[in-house]
N, C-alpha and C. Protein backbone atom coordinates (compact mmCIF):
# COMPACT_ATOMS: atom_id res chain seq x y z
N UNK A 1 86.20 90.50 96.02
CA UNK A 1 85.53 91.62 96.64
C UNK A 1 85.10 92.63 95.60
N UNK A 2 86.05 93.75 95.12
CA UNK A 2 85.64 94.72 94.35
C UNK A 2 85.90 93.71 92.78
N UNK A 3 84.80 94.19 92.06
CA UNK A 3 84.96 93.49 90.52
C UNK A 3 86.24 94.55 89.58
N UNK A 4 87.06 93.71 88.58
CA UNK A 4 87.82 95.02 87.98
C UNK A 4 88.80 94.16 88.05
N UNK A 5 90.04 94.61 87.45
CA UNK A 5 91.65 94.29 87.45
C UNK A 5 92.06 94.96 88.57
N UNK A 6 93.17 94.15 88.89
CA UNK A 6 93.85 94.22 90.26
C UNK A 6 95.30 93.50 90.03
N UNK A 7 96.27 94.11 90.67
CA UNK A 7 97.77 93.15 90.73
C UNK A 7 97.60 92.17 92.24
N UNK A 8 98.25 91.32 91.56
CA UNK A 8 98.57 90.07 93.18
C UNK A 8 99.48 91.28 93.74
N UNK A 9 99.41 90.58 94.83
CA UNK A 9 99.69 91.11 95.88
C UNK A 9 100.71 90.16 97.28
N UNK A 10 101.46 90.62 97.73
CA UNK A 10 102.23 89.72 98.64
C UNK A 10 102.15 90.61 100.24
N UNK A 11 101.91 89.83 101.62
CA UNK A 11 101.93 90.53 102.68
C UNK A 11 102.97 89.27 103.69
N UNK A 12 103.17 90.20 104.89
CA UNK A 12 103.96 89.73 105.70
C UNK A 12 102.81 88.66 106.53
N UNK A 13 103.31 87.98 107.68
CA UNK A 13 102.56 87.77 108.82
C UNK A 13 101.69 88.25 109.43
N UNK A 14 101.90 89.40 109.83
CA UNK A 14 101.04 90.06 110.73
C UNK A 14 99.69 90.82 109.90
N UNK A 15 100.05 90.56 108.14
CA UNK A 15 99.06 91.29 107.54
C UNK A 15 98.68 92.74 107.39
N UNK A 16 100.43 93.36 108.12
CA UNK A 16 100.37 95.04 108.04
C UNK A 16 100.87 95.33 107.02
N UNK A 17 101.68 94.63 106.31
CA UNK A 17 102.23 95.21 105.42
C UNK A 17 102.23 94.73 103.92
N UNK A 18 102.04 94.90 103.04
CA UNK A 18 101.40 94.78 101.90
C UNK A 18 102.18 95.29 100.51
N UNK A 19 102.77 94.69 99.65
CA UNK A 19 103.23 95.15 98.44
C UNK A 19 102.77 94.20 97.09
N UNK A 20 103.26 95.25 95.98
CA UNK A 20 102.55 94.90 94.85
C UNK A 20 103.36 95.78 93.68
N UNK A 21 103.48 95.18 92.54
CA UNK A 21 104.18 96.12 91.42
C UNK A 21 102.88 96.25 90.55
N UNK A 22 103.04 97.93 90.53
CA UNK A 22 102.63 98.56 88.95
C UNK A 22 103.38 98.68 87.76
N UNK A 23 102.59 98.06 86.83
CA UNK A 23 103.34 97.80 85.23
C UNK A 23 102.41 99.21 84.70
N UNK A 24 103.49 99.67 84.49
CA UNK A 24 102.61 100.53 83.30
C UNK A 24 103.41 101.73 82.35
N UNK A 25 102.91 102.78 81.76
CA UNK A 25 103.70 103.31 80.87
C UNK A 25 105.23 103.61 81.66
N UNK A 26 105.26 103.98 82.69
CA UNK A 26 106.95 104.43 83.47
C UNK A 26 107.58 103.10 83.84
N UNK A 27 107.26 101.80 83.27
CA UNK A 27 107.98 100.44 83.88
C UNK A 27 107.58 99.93 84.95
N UNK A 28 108.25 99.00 86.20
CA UNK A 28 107.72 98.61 87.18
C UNK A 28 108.19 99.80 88.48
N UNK A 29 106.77 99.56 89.29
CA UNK A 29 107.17 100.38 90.39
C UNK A 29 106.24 99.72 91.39
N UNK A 30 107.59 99.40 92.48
CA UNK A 30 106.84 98.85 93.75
C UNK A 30 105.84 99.52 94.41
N UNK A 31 105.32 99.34 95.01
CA UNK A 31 103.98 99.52 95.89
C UNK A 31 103.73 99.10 97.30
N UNK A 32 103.95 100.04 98.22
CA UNK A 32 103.75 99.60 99.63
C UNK A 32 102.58 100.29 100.27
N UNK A 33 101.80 99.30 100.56
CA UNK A 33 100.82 99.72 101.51
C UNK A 33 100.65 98.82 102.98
N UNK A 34 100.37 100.04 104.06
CA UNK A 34 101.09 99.93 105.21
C UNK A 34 99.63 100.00 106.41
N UNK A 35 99.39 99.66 107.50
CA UNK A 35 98.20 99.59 108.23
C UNK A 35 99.12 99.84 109.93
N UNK A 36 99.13 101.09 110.32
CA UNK A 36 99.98 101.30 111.73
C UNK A 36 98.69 101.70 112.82
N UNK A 37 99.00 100.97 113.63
CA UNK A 37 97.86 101.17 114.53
C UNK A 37 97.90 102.32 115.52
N UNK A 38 97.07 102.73 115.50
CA UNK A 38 96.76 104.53 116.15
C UNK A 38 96.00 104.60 117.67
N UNK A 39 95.54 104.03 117.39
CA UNK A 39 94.82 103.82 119.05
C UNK A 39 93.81 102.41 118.93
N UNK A 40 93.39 101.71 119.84
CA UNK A 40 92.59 100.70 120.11
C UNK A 40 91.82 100.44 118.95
N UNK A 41 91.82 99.13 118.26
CA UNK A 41 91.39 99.29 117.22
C UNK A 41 90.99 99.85 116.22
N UNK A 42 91.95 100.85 116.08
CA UNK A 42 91.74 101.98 114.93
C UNK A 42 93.55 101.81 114.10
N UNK A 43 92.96 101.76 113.12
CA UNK A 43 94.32 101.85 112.17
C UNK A 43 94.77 102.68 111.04
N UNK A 44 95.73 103.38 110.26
CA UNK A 44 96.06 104.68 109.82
C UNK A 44 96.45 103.58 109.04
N UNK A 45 95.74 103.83 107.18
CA UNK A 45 96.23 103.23 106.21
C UNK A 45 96.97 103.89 105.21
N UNK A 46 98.77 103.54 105.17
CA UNK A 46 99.43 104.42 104.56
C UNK A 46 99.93 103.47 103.18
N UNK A 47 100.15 104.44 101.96
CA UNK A 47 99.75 103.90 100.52
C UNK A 47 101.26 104.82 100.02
N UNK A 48 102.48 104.10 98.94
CA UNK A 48 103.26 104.65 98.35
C UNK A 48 103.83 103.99 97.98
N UNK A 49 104.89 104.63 97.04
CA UNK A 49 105.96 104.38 95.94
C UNK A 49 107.25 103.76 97.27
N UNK A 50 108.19 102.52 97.09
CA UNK A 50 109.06 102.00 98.04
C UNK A 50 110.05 102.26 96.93
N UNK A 51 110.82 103.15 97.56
CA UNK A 51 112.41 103.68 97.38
C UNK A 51 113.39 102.30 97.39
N UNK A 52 113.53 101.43 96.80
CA UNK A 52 114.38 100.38 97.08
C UNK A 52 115.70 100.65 97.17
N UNK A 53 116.28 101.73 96.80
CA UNK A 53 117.59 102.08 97.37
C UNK A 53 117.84 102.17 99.08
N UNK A 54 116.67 102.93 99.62
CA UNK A 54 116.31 103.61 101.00
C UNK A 54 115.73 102.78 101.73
N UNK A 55 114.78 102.10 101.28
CA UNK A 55 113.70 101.05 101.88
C UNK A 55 112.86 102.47 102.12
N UNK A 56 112.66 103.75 102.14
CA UNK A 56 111.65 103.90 102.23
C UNK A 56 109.90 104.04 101.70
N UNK A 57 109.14 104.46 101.99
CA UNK A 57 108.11 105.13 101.34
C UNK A 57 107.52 106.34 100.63
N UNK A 58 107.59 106.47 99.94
CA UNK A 58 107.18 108.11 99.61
C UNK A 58 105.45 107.62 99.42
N UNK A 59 105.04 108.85 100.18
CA UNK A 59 103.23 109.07 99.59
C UNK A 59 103.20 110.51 99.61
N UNK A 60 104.01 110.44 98.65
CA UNK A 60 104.07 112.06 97.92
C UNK A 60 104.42 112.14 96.67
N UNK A 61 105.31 110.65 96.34
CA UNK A 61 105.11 110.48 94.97
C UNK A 61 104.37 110.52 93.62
N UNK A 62 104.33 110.95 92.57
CA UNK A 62 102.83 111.08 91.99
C UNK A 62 103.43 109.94 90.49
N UNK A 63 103.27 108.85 90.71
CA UNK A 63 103.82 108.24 89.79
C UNK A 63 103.20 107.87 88.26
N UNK A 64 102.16 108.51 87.73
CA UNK A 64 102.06 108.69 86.40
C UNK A 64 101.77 107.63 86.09
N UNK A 65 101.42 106.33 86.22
CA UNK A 65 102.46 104.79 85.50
C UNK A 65 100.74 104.83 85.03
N UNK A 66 99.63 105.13 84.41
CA UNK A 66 98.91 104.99 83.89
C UNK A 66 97.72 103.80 83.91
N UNK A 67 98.04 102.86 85.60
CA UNK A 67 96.91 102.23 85.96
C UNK A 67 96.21 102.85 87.07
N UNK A 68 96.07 103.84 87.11
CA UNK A 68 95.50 103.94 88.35
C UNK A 68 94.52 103.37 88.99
N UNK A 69 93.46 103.21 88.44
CA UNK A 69 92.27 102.39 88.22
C UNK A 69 92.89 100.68 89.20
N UNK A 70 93.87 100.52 88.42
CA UNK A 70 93.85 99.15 88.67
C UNK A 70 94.75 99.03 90.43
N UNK A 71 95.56 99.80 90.40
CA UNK A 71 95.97 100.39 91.34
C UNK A 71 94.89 100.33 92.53
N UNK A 72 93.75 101.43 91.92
CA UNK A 72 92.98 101.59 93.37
C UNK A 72 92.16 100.39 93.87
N UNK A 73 91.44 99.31 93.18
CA UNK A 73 91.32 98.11 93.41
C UNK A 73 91.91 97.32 93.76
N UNK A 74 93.35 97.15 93.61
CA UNK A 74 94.57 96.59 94.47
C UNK A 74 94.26 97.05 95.53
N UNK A 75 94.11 98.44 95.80
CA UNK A 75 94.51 98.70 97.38
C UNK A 75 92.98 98.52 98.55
N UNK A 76 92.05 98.56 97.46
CA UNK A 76 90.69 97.73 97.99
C UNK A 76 90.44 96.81 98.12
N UNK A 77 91.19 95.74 97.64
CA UNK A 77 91.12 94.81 97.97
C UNK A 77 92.48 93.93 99.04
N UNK A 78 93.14 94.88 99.16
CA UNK A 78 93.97 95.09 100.54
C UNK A 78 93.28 95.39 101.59
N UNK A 79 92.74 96.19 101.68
CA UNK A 79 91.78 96.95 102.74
C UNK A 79 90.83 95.50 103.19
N UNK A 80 90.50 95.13 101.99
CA UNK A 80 89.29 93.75 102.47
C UNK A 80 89.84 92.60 103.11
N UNK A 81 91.03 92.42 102.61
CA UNK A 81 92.02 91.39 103.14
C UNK A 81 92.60 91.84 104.65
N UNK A 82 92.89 93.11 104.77
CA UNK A 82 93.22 93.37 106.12
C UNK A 82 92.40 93.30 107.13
N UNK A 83 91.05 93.96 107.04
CA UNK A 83 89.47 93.41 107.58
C UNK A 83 89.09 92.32 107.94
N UNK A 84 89.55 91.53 107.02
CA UNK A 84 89.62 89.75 107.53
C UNK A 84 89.99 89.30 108.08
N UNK A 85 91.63 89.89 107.94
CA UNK A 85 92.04 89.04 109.01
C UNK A 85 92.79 89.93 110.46
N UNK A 86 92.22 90.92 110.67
CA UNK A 86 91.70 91.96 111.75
C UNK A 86 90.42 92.11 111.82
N UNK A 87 89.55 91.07 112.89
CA UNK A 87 88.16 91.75 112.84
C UNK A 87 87.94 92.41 113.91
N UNK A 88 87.16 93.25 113.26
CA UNK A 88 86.35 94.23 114.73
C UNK A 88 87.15 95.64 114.66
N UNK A 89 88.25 96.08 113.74
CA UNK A 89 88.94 97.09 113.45
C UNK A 89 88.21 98.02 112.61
N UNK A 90 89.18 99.32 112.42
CA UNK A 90 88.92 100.20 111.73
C UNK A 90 89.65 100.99 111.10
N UNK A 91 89.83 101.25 110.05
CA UNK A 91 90.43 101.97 108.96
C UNK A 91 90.43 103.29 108.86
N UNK A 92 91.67 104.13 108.99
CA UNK A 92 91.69 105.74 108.95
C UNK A 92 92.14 105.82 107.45
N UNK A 93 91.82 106.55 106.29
CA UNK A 93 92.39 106.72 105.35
C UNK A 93 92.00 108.08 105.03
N UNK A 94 93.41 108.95 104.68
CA UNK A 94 93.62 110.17 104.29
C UNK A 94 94.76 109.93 103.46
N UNK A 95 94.39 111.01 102.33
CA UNK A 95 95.66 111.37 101.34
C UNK A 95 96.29 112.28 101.62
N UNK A 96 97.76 112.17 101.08
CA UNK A 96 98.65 112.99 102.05
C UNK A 96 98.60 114.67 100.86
N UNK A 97 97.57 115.01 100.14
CA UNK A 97 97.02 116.24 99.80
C UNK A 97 95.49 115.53 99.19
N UNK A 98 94.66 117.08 99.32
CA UNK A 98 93.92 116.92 98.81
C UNK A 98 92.64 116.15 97.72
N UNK A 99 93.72 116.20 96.53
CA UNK A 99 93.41 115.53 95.45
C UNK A 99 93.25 113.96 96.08
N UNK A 100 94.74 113.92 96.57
CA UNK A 100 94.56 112.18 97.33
C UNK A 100 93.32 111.68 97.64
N UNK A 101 93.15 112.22 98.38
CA UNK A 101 91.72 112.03 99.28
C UNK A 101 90.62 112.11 98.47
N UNK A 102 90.67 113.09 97.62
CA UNK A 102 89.78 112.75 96.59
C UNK A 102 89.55 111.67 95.72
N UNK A 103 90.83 111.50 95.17
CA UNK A 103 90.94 109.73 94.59
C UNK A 103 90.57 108.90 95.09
N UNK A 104 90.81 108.88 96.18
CA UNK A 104 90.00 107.26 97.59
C UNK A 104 88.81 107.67 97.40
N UNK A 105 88.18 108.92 97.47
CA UNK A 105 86.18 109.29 97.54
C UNK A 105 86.17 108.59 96.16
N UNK A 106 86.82 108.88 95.28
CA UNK A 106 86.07 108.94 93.66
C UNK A 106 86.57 107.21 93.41
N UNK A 107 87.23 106.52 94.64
CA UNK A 107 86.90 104.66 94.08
C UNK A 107 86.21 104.82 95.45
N UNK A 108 85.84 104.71 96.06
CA UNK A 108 84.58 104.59 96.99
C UNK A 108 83.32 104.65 96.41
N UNK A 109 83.15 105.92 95.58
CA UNK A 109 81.61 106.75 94.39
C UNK A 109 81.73 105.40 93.65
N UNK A 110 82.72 105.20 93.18
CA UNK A 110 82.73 104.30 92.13
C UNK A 110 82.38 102.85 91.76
N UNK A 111 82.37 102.38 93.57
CA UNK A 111 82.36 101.00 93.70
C UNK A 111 81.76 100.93 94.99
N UNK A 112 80.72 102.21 95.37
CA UNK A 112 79.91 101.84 96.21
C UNK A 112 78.94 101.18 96.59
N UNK A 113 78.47 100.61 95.37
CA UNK A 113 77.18 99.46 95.21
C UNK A 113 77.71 98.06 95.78
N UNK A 114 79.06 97.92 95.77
CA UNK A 114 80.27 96.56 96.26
C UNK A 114 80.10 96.79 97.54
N UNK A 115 80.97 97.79 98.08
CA UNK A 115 81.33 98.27 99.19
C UNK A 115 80.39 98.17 100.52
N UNK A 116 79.23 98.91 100.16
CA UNK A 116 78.26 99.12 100.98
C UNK A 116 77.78 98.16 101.59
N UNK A 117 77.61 96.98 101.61
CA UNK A 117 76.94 95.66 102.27
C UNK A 117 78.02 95.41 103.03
N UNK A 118 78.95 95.39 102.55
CA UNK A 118 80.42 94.96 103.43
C UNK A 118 81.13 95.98 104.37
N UNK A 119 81.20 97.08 104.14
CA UNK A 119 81.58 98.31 104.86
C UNK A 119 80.34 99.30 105.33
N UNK A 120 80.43 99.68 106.55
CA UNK A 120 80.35 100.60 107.11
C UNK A 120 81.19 102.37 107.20
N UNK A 121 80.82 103.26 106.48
CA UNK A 121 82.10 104.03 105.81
C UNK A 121 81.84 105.23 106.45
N UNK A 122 82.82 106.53 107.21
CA UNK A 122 82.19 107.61 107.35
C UNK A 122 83.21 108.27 107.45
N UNK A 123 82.52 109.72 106.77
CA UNK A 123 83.63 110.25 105.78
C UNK A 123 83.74 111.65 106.85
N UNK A 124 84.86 112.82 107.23
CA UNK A 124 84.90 113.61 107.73
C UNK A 124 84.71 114.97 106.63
N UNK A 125 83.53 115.73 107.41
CA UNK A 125 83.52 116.78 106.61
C UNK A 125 83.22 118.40 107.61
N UNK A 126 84.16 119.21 107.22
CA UNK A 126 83.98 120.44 108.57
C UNK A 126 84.06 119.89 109.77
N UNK A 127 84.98 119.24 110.08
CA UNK A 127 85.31 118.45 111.42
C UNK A 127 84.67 117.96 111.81
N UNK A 128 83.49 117.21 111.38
CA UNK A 128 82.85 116.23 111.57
C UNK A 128 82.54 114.76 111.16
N UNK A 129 82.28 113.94 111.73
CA UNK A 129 82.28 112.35 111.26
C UNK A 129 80.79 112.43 110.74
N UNK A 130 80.47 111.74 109.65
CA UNK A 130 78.81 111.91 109.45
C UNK A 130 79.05 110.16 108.67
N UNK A 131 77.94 109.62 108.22
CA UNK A 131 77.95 108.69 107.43
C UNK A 131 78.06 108.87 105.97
N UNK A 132 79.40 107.87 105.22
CA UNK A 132 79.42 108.65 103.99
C UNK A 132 78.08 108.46 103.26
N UNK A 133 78.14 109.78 102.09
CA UNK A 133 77.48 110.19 101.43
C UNK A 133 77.84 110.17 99.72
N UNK A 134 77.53 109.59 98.71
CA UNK A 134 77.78 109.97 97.12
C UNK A 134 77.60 111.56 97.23
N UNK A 135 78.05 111.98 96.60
CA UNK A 135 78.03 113.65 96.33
C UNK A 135 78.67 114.64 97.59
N UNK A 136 78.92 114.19 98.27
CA UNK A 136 79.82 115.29 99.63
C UNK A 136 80.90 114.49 98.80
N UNK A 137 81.63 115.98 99.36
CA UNK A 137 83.70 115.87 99.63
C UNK A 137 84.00 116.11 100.76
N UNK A 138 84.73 114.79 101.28
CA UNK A 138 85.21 114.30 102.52
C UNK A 138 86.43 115.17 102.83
N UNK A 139 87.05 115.00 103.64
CA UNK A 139 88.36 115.14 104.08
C UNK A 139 89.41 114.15 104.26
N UNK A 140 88.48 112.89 104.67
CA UNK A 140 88.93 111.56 105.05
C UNK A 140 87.57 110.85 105.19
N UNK A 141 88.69 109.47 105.50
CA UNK A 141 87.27 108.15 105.59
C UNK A 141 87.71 107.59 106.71
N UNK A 142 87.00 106.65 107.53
CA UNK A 142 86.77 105.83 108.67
C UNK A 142 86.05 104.86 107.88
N UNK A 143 86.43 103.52 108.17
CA UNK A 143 85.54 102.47 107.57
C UNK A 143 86.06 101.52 108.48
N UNK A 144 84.69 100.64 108.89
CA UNK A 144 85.04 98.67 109.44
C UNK A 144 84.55 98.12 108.69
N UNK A 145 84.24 96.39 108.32
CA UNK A 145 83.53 95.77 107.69
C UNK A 145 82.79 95.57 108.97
N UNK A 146 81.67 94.97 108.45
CA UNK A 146 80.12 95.08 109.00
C UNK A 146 79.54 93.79 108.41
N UNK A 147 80.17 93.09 107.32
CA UNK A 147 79.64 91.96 107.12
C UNK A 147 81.08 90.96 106.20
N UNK A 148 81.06 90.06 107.02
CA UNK A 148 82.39 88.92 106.82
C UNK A 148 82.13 88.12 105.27
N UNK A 149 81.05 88.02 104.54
CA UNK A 149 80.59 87.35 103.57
C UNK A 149 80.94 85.82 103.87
């Protein structure tokens, strides 16, 4: 899907749940990304650091480990994999601050020439849904695929 480095990746059955280790300057650190369904085909895509002591998630963690890049293509190409094999769905993605959310716009900007044939994307801005745009700052994204390749 998206061109770039990416970590494999391992998911359950149902294809909600999704992990992956980042190697990088802070050592290994698991990676859970999570797809909970919100209402009728709409789904809330949640992204973090897995506490293996706790089993939980933090997405408040800010883990430094110096791939980010490769990171965010992992989780795009999660997103594409979940699309597949959920069709006819839709994707809520918000960062749990600001900046977050900004990071998802700025690999969206980044790899929108990929994206665009395959996704349908629309970004919230002043409480509104509009179709995304390069150059607006969103609040959040809504995306389906629109074409199965």
């Amino acid at each position: 899907m998206l061109t770039g480095d990416k970590y494999d990746y391992q998911t359950n059955s149902s294809f909600l749940d999704y992990e992956f280790i980042s190697s990088g300057n802070k050592g290994s650190i698991k990676k859970v990304a999570r797809f909970n369904l919100i209402q009728d085909k709409l789904y809330n895509f949640g992204f973090g650091d897995l506490n293996e002591v706790t089993g939980e998630i933090s997405d408040t963690t800010i883990s430094n480990n110096g791939d980010g890049d490769k990171v965010l293509i992992t989780v795009a190409s999660i997103i594409y994999d979940f699309t597949e094999s959920h069709i006819g769905v839709a994707v809520f993605i918000q960062g749990t601050t600001p900046s977050r959310t900004r990071r998802y716009q700025m690999g969206i900007n980044q790899h929108w020439i990929q994206l665009k044939p395959i996704f349908l994307i629309w970004g919230l801005i002043n409480l509104k849904w509009e179709r995304f745009e390069i150059g607006k700052n969103y609040d959040a994204f809504i995306g389906f695929r629109t074409n199965t390749l």
